[in-house]
C-alpha atoms as a PDB file:
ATOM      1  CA  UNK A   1      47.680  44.834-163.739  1.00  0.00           C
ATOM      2  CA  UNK A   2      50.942  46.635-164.420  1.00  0.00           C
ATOM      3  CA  UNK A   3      49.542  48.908-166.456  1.00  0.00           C
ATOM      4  CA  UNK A   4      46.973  49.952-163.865  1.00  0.00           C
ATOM      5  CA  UNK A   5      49.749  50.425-161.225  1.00  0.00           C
ATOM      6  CA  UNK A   6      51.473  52.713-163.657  1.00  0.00           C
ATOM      7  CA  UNK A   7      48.373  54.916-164.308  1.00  0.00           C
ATOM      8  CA  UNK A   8      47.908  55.186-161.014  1.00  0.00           C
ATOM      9  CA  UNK A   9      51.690  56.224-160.522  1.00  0.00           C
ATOM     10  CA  UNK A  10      51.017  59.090-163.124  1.00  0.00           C
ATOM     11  CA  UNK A  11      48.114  60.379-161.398  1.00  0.00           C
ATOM     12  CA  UNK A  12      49.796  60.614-157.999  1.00  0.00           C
ATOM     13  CA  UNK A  13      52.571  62.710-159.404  1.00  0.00           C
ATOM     14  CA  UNK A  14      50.507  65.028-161.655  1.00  0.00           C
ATOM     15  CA  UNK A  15      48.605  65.655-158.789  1.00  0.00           C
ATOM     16  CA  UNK A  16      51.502  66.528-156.689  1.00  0.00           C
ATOM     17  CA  UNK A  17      53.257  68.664-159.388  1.00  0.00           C
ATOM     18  CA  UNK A  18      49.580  70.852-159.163  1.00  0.00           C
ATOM     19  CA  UNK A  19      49.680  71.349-155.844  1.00  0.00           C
ATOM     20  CA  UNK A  20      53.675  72.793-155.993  1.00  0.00           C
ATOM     21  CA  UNK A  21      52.876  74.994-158.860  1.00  0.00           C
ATOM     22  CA  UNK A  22      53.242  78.414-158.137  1.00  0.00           C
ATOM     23  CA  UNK A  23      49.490  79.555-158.435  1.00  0.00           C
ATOM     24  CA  UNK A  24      49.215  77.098-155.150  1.00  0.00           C
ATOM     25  CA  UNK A  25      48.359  78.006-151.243  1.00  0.00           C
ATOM     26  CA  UNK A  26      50.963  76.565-149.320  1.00  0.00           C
ATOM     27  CA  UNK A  27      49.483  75.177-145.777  1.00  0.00           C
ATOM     28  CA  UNK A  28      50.421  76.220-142.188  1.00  0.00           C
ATOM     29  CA  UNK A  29      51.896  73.148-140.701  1.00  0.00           C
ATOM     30  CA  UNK A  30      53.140  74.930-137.694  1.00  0.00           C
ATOM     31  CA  UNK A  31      53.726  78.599-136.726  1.00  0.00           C
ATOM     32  CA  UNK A  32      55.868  80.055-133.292  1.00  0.00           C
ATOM     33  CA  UNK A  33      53.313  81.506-131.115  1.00  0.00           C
ATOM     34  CA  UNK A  34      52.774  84.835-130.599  1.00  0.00           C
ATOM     35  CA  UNK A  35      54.959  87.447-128.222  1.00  0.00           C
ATOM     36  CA  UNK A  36      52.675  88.227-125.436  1.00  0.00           C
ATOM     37  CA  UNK A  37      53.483  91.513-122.755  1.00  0.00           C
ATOM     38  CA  UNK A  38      54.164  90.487-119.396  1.00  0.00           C
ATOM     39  CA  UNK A  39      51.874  90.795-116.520  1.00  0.00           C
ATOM     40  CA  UNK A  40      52.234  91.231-113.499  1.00  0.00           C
ATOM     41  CA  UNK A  41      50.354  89.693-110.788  1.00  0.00           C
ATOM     42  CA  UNK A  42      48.707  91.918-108.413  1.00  0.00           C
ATOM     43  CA  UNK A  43      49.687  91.796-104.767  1.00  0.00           C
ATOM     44  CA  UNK A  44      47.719  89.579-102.320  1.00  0.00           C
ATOM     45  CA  UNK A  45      44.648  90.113-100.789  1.00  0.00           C
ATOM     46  CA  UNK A  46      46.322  90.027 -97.595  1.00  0.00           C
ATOM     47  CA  UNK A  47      49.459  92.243 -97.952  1.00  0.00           C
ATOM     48  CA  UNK A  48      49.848  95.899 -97.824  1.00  0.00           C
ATOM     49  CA  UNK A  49      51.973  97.817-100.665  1.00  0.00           C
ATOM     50  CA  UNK A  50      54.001 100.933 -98.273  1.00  0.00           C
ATOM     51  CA  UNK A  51      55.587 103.055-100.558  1.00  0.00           C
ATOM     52  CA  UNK A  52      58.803 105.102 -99.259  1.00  0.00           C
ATOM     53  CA  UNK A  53      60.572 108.073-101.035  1.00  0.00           C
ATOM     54  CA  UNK A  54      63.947 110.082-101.194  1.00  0.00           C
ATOM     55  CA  UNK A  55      63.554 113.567-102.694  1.00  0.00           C
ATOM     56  CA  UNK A  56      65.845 116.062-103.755  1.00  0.00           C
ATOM     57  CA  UNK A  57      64.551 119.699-103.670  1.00  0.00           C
ATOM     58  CA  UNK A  58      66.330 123.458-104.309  1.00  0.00           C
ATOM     59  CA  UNK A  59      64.697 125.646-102.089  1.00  0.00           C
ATOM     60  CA  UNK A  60      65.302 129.657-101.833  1.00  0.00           C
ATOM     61  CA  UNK A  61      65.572 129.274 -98.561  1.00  0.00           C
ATOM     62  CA  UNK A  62      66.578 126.479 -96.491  1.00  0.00           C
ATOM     63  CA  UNK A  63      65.325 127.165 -92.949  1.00  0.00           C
ATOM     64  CA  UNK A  64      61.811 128.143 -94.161  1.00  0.00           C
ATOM     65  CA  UNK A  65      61.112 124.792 -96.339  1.00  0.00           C
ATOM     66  CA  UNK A  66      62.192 122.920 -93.699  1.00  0.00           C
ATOM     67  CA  UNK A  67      59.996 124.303 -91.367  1.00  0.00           C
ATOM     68  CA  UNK A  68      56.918 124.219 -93.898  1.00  0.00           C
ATOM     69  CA  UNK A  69      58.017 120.436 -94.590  1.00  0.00           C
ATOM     70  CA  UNK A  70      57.776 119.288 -91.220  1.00  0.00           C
ATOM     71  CA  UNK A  71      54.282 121.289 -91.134  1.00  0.00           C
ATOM     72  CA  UNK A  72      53.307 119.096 -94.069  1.00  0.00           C
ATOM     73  CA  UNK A  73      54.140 115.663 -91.709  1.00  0.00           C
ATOM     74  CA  UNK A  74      52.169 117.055 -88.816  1.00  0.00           C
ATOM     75  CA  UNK A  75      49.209 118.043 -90.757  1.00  0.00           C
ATOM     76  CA  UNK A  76      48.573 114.281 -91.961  1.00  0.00           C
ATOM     77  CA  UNK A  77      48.860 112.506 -88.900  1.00  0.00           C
ATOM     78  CA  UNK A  78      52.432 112.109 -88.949  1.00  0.00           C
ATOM     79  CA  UNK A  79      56.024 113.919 -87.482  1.00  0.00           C
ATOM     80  CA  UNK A  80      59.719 114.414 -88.213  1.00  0.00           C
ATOM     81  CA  UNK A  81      62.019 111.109 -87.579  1.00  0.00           C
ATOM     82  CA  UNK A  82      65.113 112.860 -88.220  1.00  0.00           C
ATOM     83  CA  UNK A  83      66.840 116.193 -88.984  1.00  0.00           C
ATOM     84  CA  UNK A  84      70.246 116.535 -90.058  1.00  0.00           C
ATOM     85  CA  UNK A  85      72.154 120.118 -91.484  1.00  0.00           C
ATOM     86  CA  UNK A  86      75.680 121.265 -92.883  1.00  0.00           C
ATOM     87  CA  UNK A  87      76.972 124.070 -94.691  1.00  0.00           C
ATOM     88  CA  UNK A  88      78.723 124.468 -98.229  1.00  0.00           C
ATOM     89  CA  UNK A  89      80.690 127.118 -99.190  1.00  0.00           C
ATOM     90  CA  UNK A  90      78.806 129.045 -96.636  1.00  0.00           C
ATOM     91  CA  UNK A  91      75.341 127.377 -97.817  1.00  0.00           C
ATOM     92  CA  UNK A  92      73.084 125.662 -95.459  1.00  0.00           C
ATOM     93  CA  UNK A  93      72.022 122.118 -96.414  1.00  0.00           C
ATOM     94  CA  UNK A  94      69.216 120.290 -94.215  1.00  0.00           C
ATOM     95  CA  UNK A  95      67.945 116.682 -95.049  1.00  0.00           C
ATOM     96  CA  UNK A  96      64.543 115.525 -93.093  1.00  0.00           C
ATOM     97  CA  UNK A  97      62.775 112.329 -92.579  1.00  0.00           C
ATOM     98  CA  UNK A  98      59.243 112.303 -92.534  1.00  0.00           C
ATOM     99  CA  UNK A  99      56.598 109.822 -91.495  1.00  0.00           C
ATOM    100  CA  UNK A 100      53.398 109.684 -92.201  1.00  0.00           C
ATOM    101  CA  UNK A 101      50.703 106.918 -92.582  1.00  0.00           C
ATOM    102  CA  UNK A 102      50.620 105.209 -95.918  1.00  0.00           C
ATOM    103  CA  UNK A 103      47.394 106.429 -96.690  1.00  0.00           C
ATOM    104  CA  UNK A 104      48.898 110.064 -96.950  1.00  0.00           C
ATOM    105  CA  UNK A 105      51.988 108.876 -98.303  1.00  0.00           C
ATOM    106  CA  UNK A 106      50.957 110.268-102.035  1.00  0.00           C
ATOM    107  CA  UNK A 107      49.648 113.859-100.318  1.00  0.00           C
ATOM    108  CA  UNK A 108      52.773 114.573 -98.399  1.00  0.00           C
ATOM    109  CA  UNK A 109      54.708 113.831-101.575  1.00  0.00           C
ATOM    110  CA  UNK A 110      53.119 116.272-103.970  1.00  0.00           C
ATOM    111  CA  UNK A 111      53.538 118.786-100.880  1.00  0.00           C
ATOM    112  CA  UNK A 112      56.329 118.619-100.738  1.00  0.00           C
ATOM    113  CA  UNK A 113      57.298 118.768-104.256  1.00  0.00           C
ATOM    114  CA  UNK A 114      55.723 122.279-104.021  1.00  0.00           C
ATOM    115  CA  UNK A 115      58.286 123.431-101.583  1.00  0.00           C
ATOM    116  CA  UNK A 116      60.489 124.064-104.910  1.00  0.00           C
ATOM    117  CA  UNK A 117      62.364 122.286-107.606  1.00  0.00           C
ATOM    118  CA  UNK A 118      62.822 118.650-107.908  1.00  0.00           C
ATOM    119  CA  UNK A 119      66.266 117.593-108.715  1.00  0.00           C
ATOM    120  CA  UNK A 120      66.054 113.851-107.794  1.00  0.00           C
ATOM    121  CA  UNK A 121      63.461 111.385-106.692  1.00  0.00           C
ATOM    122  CA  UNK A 122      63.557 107.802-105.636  1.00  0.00           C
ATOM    123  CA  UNK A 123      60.402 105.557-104.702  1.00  0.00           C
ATOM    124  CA  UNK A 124      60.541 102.243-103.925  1.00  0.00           C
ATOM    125  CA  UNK A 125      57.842  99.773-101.860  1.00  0.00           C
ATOM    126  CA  UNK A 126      57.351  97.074 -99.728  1.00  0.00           C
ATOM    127  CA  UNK A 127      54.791  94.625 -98.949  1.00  0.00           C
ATOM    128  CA  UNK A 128      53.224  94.185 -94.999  1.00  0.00           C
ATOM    129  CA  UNK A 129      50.877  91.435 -94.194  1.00  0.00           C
ATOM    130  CA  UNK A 130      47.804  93.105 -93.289  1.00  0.00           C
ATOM    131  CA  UNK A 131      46.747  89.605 -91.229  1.00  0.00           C
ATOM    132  CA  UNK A 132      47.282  90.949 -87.930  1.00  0.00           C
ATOM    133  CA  UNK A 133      45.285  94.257 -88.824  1.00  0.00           C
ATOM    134  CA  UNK A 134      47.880  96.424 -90.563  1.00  0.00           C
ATOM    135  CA  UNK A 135      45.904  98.745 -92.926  1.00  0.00           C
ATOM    136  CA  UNK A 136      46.754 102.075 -94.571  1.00  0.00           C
ATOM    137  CA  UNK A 137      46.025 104.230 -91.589  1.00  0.00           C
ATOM    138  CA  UNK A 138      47.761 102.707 -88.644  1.00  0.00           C
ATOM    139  CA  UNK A 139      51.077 101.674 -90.708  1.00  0.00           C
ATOM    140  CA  UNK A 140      53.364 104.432 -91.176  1.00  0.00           C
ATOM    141  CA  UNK A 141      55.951 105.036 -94.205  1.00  0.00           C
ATOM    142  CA  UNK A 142      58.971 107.498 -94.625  1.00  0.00           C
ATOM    143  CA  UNK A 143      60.118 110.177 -96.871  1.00  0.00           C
ATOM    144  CA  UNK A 144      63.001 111.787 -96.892  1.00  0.00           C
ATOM    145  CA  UNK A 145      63.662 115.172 -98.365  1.00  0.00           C
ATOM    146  CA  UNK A 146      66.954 116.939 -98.430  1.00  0.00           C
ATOM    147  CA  UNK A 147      66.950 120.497 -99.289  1.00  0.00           C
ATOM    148  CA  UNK A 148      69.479 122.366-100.812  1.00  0.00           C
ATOM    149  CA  UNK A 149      69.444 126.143-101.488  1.00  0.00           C
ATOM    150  CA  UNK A 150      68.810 127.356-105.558  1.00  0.00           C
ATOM    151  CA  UNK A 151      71.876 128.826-107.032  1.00  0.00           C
ATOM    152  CA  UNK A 152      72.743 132.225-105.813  1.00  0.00           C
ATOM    153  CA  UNK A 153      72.104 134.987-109.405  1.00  0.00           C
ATOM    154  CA  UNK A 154      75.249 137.694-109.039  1.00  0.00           C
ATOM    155  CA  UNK A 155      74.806 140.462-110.918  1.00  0.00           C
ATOM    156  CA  UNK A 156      77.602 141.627-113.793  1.00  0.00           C
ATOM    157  CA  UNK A 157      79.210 144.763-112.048  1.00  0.00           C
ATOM    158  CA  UNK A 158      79.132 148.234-113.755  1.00  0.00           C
ATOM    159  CA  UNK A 159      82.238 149.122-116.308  1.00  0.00           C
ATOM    160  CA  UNK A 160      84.175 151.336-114.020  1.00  0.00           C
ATOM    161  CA  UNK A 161      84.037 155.120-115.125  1.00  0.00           C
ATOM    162  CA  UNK A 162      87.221 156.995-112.591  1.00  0.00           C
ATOM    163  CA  UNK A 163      84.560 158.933-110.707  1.00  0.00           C
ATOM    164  CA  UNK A 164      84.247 158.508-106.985  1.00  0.00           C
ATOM    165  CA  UNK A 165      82.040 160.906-105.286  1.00  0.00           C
ATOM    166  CA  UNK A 166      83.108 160.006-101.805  1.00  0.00           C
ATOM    167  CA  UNK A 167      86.291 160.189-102.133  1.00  0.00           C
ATOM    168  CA  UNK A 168      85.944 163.586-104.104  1.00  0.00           C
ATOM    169  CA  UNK A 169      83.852 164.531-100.882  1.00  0.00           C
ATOM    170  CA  UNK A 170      86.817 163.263 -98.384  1.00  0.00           C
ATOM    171  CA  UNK A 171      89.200 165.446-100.716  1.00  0.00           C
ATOM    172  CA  UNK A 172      87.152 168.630-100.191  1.00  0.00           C
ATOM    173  CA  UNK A 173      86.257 167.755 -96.521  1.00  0.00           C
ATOM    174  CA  UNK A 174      90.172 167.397 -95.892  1.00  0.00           C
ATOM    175  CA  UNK A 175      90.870 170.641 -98.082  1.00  0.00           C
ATOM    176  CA  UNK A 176      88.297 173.069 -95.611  1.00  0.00           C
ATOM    177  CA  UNK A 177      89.352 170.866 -92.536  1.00  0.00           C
ATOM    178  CA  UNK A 178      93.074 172.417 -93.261  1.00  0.00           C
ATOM    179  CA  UNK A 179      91.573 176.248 -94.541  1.00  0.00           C
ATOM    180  CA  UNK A 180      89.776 175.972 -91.716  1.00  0.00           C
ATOM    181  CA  UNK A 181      92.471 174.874 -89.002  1.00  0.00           C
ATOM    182  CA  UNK A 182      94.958 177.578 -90.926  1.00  0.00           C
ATOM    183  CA  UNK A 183      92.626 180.123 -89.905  1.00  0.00           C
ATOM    184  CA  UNK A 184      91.819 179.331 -86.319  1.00  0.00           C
ATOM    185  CA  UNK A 185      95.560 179.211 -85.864  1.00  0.00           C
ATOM    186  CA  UNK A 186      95.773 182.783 -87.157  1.00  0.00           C
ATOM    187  CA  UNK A 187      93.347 183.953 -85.156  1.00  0.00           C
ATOM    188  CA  UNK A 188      94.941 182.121 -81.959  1.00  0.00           C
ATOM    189  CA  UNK A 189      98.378 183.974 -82.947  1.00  0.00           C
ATOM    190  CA  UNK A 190      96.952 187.705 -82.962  1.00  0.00           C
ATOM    191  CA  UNK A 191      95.462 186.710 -80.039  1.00  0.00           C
ATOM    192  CA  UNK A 192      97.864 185.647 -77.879  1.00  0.00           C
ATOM    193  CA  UNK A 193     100.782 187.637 -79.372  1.00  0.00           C
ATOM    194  CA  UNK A 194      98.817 190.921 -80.529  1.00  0.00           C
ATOM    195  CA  UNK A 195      95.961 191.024 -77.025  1.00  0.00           C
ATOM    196  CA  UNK A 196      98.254 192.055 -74.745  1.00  0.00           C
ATOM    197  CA  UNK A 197      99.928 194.823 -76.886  1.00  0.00           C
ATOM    198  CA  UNK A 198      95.890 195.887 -77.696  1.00  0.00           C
ATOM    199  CA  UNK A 199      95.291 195.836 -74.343  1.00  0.00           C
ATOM    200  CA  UNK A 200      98.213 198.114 -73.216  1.00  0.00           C
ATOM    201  CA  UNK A 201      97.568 200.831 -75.873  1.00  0.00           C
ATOM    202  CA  UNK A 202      93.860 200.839 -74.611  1.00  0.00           C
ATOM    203  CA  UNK A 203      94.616 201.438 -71.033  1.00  0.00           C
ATOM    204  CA  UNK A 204      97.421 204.210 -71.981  1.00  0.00           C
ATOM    205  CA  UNK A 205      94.569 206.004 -74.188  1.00  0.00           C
ATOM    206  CA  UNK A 206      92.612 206.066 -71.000  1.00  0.00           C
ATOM    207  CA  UNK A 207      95.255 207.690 -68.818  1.00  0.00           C
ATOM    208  CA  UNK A 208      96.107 210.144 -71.008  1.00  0.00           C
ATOM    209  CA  UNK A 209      92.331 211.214 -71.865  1.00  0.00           C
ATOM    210  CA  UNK A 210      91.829 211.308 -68.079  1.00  0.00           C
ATOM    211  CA  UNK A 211      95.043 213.330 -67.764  1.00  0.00           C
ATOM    212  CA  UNK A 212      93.504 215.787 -70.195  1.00  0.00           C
ATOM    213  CA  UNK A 213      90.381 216.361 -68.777  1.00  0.00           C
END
């Protein structure tokens, strides 16, 4: 009976030296599970998702993309909220809010980011319960722009070469202004001094011829 317990002993642990050999398939007991991307649930059936906006936009000029922005509002159902301007360094700055309903929320945005370069945007949303009939038409959302004129290009100025045609012009215009005056005087002296004398010698030349005849 011993000797069958032994045997049996043997068997057990040649078997498990096979199975730890290294030409054996070790078994999965237990794995971690998998990494798995978030979801997100989508919003309820009854909500509405209003999306609002802040933009950031150099313009070329100020007064005329503020204008065509508030153009923009009207032309999808919706208006200007509020206006606001300052100046810079003698640069206007204007800053609008626009409302419009939420179904044109996504049109007056690309319109407006046609007015000229985007420098900054913000978007953020909210949820409305659309259980007391609030739908994409008759609730209204906001975007605010604020425009900001493009840098200003200055020009390198010319190397400067000595010659100034106008003021050569104002030297030669002063030069004939004094030739001029010089000889104007002259002709104011003989008269005045030399006239009378003129005149005298005349009228004795037409005595004496009279005398003659």
């Amino acid at each position: 009976m011993f000797t069958k317990r032994l045997f049996g002993l043997a068997v057990l642990l040649a078997i498990g030296l096979v199975g730890c050999g290294p030409g054996a398939t070790p078994q999965l007991i237990g794995s971690y599970p998998k990494s798995v991307s978030p979801t997100y649930a989508p919003p309820p059936s009854d909500a509405l998702v209003i999306y609002e906006a802040y933009l950031t936009l150099e313009v070329s000029n100020t007064d005329q993309a503020a204008q065509r922005a508030i153009e923009f509002a009207y032309d999808r159902g919706g208006y200007l909220v509020n206006s606001q301007s300052w100046y810079e360094n003698s640069r206007k700055y204007t800053t609008l809010t626009l409302t419009v309903p939420v179904a044109q929320f996504e049109s007056l945005r690309q319109a407006l980011l046609g007015l000229g370069s985007a420098i900054n945007e913000t978007v953020s949303s909210d949820l409305v319960s659309t259980s007391h009939g609030a739908n994409e038409w008759n609730t209204f959302t906001n975007i605010t722009v604020q425009l900001r004129p493009a840098p200003s290009i200055t020009l390198p100025s010319l190397p400067s070469t000595g010659w100034n045609p106008t003021h050569t012009f104002e030297r030669a215009f002063d030069v004939f202004a004094s030739i001029f005056t010089f000889l104007v005087d002259i002709v104011i002296w003989v008269v005045v001094i030399v006239g009378p004398f003129v005149l005298m010698g005349l009228g004795v030349r037409a005595v004496v011829r009279r005398m003659r005849r």
